[in-house]
N, C-alpha and C. Protein backbone atom coordinates (compact mmCIF):
# COMPACT_ATOMS: atom_id res chain seq x y z
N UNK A 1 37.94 -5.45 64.60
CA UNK A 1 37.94 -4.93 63.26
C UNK A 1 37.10 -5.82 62.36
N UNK A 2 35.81 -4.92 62.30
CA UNK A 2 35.45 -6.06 61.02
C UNK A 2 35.41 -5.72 60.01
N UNK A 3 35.36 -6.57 58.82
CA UNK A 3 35.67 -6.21 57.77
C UNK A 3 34.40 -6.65 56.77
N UNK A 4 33.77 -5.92 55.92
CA UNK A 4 32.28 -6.62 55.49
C UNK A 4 32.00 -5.04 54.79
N UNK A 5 30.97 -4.95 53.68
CA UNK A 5 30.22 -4.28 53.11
C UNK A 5 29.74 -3.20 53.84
N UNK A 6 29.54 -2.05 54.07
CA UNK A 6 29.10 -1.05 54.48
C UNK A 6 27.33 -1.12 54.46
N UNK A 7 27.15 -0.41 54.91
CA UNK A 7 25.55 -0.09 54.79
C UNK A 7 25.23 0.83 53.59
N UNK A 8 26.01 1.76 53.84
CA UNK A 8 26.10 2.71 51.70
C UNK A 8 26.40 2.10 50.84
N UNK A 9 27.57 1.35 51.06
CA UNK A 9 27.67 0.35 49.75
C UNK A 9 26.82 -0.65 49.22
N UNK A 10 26.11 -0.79 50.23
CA UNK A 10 24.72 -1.91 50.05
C UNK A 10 23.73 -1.30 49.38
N UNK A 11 23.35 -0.17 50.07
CA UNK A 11 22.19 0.51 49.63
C UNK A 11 22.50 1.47 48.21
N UNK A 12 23.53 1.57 47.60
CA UNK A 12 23.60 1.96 46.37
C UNK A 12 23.97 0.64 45.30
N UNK A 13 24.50 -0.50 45.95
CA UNK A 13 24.34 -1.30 44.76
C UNK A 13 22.47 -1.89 44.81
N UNK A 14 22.01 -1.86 45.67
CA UNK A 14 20.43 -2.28 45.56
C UNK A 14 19.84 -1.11 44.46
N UNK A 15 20.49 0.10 44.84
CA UNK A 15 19.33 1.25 44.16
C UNK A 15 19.87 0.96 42.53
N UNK A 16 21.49 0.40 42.13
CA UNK A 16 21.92 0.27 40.87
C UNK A 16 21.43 -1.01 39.90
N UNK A 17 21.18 -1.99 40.85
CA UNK A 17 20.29 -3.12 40.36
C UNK A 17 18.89 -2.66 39.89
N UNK A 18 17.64 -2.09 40.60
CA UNK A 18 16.78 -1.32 40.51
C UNK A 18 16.51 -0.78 39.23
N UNK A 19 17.51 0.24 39.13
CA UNK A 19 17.41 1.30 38.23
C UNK A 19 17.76 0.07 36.90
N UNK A 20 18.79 -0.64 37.00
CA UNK A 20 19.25 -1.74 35.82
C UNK A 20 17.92 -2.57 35.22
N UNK A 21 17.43 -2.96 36.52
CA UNK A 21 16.01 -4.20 35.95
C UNK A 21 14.84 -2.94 35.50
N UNK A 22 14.83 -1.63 35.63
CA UNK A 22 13.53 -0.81 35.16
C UNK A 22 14.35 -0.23 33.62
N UNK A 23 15.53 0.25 33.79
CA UNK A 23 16.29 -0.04 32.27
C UNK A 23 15.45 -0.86 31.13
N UNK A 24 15.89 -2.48 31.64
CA UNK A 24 15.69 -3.53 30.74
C UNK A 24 14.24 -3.71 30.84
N UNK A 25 13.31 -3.44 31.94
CA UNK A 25 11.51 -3.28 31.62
C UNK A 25 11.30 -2.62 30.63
N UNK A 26 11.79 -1.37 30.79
CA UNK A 26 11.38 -0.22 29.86
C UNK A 26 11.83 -0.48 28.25
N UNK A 27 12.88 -1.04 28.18
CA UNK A 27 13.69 -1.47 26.94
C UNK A 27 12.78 -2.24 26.02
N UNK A 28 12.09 -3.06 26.52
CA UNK A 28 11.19 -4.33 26.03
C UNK A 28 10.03 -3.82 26.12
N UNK A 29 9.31 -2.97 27.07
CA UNK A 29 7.92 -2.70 26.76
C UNK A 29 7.72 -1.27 25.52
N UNK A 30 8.85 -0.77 25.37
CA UNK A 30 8.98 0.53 24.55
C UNK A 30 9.19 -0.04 23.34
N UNK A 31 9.86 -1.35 23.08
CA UNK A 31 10.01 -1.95 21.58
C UNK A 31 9.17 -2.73 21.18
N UNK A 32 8.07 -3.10 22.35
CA UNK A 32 6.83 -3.32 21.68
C UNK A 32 5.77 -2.43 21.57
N UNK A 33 6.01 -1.25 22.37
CA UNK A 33 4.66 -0.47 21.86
C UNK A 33 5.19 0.41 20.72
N UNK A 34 6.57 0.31 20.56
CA UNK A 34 6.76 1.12 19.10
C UNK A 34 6.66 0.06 18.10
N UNK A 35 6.38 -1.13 17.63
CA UNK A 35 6.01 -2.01 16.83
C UNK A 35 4.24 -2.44 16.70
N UNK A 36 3.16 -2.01 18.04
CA UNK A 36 2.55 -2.11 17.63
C UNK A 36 2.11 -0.82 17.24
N UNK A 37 2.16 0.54 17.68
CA UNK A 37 1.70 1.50 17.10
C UNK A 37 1.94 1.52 15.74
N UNK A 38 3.06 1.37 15.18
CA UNK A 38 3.45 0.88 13.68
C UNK A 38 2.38 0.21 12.89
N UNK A 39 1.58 -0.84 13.77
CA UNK A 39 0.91 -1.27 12.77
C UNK A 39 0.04 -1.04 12.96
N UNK A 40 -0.67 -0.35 14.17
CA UNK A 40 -1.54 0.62 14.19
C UNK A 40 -1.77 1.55 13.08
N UNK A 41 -0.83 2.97 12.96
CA UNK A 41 -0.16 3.46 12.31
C UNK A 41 -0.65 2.83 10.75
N UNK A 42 -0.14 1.88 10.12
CA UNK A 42 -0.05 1.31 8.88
C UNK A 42 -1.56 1.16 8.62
N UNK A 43 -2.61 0.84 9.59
CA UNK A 43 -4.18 0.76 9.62
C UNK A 43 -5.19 1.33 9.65
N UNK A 44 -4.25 2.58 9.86
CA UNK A 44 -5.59 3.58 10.21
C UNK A 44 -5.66 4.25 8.91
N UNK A 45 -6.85 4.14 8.46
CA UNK A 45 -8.03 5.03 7.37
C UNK A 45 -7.27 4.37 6.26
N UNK A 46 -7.18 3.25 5.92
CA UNK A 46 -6.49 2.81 4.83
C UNK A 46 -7.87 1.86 4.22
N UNK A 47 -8.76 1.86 4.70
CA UNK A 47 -10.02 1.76 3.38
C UNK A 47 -10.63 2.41 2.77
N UNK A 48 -9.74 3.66 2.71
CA UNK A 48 -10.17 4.50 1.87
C UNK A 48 -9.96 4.94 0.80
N UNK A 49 -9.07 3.97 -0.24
CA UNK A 49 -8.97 3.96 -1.50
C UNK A 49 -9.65 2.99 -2.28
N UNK A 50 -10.38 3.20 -3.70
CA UNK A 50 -11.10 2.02 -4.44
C UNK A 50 -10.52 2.51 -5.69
N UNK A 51 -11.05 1.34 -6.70
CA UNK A 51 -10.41 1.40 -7.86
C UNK A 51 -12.40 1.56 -8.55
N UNK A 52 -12.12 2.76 -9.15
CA UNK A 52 -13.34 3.48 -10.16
C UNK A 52 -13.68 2.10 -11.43
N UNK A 53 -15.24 1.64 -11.10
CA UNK A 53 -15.77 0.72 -11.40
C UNK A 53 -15.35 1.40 -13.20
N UNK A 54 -14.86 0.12 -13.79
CA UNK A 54 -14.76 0.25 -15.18
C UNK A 54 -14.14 1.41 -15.58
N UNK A 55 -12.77 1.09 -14.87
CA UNK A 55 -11.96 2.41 -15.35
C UNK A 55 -10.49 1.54 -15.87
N UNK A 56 -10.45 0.25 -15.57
CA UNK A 56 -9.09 -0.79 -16.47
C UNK A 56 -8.61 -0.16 -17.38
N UNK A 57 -8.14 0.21 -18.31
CA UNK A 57 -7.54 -0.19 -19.57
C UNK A 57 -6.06 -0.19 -20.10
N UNK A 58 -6.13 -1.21 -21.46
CA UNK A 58 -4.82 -1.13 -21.75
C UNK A 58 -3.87 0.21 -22.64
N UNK A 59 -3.31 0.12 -22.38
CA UNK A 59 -2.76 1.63 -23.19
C UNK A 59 -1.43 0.86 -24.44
N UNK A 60 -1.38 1.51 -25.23
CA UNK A 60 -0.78 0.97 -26.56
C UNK A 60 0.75 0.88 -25.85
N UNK A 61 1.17 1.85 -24.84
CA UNK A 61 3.02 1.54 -24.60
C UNK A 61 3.05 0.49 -23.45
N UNK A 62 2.10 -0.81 -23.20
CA UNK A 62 2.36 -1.94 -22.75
C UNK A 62 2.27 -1.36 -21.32
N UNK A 63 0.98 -0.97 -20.98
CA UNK A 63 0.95 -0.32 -19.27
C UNK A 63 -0.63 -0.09 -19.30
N UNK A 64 -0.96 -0.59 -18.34
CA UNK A 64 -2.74 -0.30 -17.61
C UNK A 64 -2.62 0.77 -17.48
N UNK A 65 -4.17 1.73 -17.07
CA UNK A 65 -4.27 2.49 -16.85
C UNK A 65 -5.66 2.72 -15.71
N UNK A 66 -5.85 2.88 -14.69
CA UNK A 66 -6.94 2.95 -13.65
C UNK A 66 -7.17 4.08 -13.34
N UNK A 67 -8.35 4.28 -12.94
CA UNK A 67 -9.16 5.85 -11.72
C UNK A 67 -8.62 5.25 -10.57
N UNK A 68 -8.34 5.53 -9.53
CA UNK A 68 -8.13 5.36 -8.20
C UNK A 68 -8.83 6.57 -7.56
N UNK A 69 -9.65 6.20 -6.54
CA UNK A 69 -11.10 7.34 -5.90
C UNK A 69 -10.28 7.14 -4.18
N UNK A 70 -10.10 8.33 -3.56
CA UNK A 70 -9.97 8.08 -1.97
C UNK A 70 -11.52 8.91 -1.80
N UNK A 71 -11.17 8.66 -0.59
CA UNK A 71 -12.96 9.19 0.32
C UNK A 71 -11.87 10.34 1.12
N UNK A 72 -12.77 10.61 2.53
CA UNK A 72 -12.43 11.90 3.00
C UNK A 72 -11.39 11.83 3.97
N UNK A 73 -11.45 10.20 4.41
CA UNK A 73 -10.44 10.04 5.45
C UNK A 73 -8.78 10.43 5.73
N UNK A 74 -8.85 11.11 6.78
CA UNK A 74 -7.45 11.70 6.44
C UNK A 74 -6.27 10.87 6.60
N UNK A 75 -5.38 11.39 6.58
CA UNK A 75 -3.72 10.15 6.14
C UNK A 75 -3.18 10.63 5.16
N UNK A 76 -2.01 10.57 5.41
CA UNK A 76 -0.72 10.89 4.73
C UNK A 76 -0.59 9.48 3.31
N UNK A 77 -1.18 9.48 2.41
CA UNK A 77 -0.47 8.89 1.24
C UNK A 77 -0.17 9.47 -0.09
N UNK A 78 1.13 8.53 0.05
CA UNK A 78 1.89 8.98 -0.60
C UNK A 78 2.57 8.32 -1.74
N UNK A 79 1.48 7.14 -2.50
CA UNK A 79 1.87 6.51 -3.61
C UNK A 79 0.90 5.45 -3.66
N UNK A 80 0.79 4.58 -3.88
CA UNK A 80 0.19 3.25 -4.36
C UNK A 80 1.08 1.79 -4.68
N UNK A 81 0.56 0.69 -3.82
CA UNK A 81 1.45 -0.59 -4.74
C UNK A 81 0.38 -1.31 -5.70
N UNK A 82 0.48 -1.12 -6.62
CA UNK A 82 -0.74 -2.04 -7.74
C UNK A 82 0.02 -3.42 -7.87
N UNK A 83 -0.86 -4.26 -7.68
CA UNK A 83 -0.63 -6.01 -8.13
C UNK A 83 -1.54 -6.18 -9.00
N UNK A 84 -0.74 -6.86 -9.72
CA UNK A 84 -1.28 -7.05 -11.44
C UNK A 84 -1.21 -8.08 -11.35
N UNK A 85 -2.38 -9.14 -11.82
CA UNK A 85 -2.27 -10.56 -11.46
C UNK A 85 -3.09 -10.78 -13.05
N UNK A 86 -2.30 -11.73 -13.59
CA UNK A 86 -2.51 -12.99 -14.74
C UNK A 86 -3.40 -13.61 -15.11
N UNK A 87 -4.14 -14.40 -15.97
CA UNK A 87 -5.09 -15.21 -15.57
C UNK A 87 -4.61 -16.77 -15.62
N UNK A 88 -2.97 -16.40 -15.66
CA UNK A 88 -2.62 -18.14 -15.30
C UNK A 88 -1.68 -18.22 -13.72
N UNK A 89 -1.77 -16.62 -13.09
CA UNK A 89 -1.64 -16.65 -11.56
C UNK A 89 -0.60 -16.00 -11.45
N UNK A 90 0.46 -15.30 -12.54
CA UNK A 90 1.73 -14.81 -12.01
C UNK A 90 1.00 -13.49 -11.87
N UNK A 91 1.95 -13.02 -10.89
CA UNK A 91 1.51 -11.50 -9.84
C UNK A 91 2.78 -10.34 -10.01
N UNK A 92 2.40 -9.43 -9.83
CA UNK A 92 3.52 -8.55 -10.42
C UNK A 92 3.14 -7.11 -9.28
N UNK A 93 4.16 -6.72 -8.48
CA UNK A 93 3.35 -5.50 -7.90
C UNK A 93 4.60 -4.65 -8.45
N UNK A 94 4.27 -3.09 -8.57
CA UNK A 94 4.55 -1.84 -9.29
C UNK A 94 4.29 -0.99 -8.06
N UNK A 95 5.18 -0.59 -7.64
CA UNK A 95 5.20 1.03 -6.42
C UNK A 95 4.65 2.33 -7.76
N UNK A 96 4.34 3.45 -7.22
CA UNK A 96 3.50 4.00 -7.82
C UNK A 96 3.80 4.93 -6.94
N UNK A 97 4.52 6.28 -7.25
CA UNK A 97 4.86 7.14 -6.28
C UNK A 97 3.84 8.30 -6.48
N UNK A 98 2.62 8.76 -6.24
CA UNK A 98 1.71 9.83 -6.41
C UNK A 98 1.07 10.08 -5.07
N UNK A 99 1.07 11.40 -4.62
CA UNK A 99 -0.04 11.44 -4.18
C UNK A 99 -0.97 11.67 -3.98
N UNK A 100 -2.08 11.30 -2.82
CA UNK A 100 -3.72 11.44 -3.51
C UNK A 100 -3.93 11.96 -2.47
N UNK A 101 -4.70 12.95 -2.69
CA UNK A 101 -5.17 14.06 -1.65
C UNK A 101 -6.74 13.66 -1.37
N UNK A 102 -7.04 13.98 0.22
CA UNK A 102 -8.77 13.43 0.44
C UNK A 102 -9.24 14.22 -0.91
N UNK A 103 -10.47 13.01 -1.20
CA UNK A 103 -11.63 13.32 -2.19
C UNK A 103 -11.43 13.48 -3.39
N UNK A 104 -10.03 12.96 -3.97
CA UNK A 104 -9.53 13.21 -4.95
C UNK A 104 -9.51 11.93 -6.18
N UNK A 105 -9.84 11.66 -7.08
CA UNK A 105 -9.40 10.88 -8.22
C UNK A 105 -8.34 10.96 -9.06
N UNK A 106 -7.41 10.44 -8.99
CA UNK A 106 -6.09 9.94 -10.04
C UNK A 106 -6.35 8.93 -10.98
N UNK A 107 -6.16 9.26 -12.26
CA UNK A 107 -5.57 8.38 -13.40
C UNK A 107 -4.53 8.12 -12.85
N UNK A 108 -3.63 6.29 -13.16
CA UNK A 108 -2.40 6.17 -12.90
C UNK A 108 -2.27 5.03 -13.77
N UNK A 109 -1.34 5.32 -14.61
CA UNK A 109 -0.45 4.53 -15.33
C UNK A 109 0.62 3.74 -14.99
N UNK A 110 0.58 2.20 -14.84
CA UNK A 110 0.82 1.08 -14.51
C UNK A 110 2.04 0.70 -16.08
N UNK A 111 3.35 1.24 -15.70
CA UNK A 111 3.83 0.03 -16.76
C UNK A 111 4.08 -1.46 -16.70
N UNK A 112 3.68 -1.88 -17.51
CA UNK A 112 3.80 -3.87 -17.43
C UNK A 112 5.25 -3.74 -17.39
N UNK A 113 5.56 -3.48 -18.25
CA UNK A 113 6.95 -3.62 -18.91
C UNK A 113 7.29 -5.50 -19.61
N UNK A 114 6.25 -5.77 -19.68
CA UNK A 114 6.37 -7.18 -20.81
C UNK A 114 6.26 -8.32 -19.61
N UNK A 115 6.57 -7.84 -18.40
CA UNK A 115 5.85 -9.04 -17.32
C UNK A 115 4.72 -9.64 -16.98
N UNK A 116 3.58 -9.05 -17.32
CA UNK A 116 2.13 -9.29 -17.08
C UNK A 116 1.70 -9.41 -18.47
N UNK A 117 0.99 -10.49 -18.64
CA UNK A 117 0.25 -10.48 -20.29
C UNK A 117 -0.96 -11.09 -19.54
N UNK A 118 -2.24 -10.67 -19.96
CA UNK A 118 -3.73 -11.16 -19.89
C UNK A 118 -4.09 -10.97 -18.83
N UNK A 119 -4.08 -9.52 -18.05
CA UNK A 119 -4.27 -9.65 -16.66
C UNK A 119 -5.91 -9.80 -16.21
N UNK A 120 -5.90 -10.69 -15.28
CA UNK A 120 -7.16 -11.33 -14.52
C UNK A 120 -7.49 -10.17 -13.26
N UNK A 121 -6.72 -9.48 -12.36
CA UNK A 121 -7.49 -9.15 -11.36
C UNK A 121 -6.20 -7.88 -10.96
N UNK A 122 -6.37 -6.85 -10.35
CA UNK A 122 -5.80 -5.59 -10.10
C UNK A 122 -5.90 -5.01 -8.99
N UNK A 123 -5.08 -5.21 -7.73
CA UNK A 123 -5.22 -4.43 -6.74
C UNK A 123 -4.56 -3.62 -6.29
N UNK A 124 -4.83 -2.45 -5.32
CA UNK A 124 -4.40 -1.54 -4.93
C UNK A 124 -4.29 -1.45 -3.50
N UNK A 125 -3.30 -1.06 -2.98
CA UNK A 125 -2.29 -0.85 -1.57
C UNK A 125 -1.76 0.96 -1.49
N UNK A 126 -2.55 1.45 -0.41
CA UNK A 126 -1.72 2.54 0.06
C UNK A 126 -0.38 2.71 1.00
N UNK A 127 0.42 3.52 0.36
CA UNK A 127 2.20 3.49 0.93
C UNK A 127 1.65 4.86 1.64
N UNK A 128 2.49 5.02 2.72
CA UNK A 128 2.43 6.21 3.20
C UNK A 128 3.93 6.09 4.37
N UNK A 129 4.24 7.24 4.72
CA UNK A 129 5.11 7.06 5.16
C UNK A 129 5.22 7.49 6.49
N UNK A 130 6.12 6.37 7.59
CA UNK A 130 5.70 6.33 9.04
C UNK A 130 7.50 6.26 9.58
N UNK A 131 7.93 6.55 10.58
CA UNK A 131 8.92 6.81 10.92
C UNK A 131 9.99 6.52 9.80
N UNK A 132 10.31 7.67 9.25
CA UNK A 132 10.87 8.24 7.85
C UNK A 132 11.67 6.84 7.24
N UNK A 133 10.33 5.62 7.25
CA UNK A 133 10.00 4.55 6.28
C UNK A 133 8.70 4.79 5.43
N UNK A 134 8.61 4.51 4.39
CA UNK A 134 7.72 4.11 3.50
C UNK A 134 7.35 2.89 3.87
N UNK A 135 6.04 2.82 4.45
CA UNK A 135 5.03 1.50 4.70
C UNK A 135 4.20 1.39 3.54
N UNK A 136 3.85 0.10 3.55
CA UNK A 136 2.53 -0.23 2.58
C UNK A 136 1.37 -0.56 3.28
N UNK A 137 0.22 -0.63 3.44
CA UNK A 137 -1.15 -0.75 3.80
C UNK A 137 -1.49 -2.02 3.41
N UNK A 138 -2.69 -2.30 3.85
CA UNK A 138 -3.43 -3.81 3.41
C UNK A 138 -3.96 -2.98 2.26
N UNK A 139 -4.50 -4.50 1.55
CA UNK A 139 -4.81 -3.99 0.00
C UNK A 139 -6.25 -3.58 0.17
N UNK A 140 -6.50 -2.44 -0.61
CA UNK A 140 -7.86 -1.43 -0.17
C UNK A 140 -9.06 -1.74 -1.09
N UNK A 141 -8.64 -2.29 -1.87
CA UNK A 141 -9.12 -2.72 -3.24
C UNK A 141 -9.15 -3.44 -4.54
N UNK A 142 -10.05 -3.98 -4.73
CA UNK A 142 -8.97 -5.05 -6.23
C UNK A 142 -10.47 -5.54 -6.99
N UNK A 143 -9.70 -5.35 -8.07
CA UNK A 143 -10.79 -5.57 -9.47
C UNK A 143 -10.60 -7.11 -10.28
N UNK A 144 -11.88 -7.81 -10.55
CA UNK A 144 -11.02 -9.10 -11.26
C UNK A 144 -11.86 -8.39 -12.53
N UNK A 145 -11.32 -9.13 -13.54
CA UNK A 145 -11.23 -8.51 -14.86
C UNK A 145 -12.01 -9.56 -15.69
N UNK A 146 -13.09 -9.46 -15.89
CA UNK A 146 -14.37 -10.46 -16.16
C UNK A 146 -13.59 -11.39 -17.51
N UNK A 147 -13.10 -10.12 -18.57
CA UNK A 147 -13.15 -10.72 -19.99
C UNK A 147 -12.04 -9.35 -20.05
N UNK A 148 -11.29 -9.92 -20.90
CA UNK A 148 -10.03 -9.15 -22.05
C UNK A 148 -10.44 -7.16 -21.33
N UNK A 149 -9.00 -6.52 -21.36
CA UNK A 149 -9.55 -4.84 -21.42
C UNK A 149 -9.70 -4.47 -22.54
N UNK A 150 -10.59 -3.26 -22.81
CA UNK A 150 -10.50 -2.32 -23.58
C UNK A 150 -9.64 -2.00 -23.89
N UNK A 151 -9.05 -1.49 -25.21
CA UNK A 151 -7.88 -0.77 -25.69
C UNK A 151 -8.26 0.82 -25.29
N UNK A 152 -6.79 1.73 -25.80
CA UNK A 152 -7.74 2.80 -25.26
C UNK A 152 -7.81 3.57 -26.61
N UNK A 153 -7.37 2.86 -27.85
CA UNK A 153 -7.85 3.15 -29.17
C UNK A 153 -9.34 3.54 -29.30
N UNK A 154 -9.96 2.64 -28.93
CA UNK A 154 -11.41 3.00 -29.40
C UNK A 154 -12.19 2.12 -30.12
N UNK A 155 -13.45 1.73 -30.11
CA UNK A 155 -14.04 1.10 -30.69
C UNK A 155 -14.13 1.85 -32.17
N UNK A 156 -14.12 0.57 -33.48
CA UNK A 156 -14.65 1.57 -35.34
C UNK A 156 -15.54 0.53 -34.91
N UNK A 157 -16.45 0.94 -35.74
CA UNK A 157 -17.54 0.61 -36.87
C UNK A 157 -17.81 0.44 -37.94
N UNK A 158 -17.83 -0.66 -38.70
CA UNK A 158 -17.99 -0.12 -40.25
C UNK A 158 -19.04 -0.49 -41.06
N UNK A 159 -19.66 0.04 -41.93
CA UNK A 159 -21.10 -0.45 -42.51
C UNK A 159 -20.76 -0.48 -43.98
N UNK A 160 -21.01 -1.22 -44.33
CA UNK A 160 -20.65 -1.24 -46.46
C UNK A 160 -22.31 -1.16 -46.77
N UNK A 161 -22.81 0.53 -47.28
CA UNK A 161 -24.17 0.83 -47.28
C UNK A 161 -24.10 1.01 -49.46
N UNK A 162 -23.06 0.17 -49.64
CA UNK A 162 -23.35 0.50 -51.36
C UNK A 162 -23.78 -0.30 -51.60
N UNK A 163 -25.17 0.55 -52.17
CA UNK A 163 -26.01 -0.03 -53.36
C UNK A 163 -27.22 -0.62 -52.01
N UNK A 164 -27.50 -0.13 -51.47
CA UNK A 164 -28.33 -0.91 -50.26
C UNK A 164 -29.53 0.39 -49.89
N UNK A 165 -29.33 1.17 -50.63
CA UNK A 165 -29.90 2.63 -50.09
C UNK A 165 -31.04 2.45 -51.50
N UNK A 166 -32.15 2.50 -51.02
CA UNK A 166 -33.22 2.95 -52.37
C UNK A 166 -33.97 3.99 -52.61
């Protein structure tokens, strides 16, 4: 009488080990190709937003105002992050929920809300959204701000022509 492991019992704990170690392969190579497609994903056609040369300005209720231009490339976006940067370095980013359809130009209104005073430089980040997260993009674009904005009052003029006319 002997007494010892079967030959079936052998050959199904080998096939249960097997199946266990291609489990845990699959586990680890599937959570990295779903992390890099992600940032795949987050990269593709995302230089395709700019900020419209000399389109800054300040608006009287304490909020910028920019053109934002996409090109033709296709992609799902679906807002903007603007960073508003200082000219003594504090940074401020603002989500910006719009979206911009290929070939399209948006005005978008940036409120400060009293955090940003004298801003130096302005960039822009496309959000779009990838496994029902909202991602942000590398920044697509950014403006430094030579000298002071425009108001969006308007330039006067004034001439004192009395008594100067003959």
């Amino acid at each position: 009488e002997k007494r010892g492991v079967s030959d079936i019992i052998t050959t199904v704990l080998l096939i249960l080990i097997v199946l266990a170690a291609i489990g845990i392969v699959w586990a680890i190579i599937s959570n990295f190709l779903g992390s890099s497609t992600e940032q795949i994903d987050l990269g593709a056609g995302f230089s395709q937003l700019e900020i419209v040369d000399n389109s800054i300005k300040y608006l009287p209720s304490d909020a910028i105002q920019l053109k934002v231009k996409r090109d033709s490339n296709p992609g799902n976006i679906t807002g903007l992050r603007v960073i508003v940067e200082s000219e003594n370095g504090n940074t401020q980013s603002y989500d910006i929920d719009v979206p911009i359809k290929e070939l399209e130009t948006k005005i978008i209104d940036v409120p400060l809300q009293g955090k940003i005073q004298n801003v130096s430089k302005v960039s822009i980040a496309p959000r779009t959204p990838i496994k029902n997260k909202i991602k942000t993009g590398q920044t697509a674009d950014e403006k430094n701000i030579e000298s002071h904005i425009i108001g969006d009052e308007g330039l006067v003029g004034y001439w004192s022509l009395d008594n100067d006319v003959k």
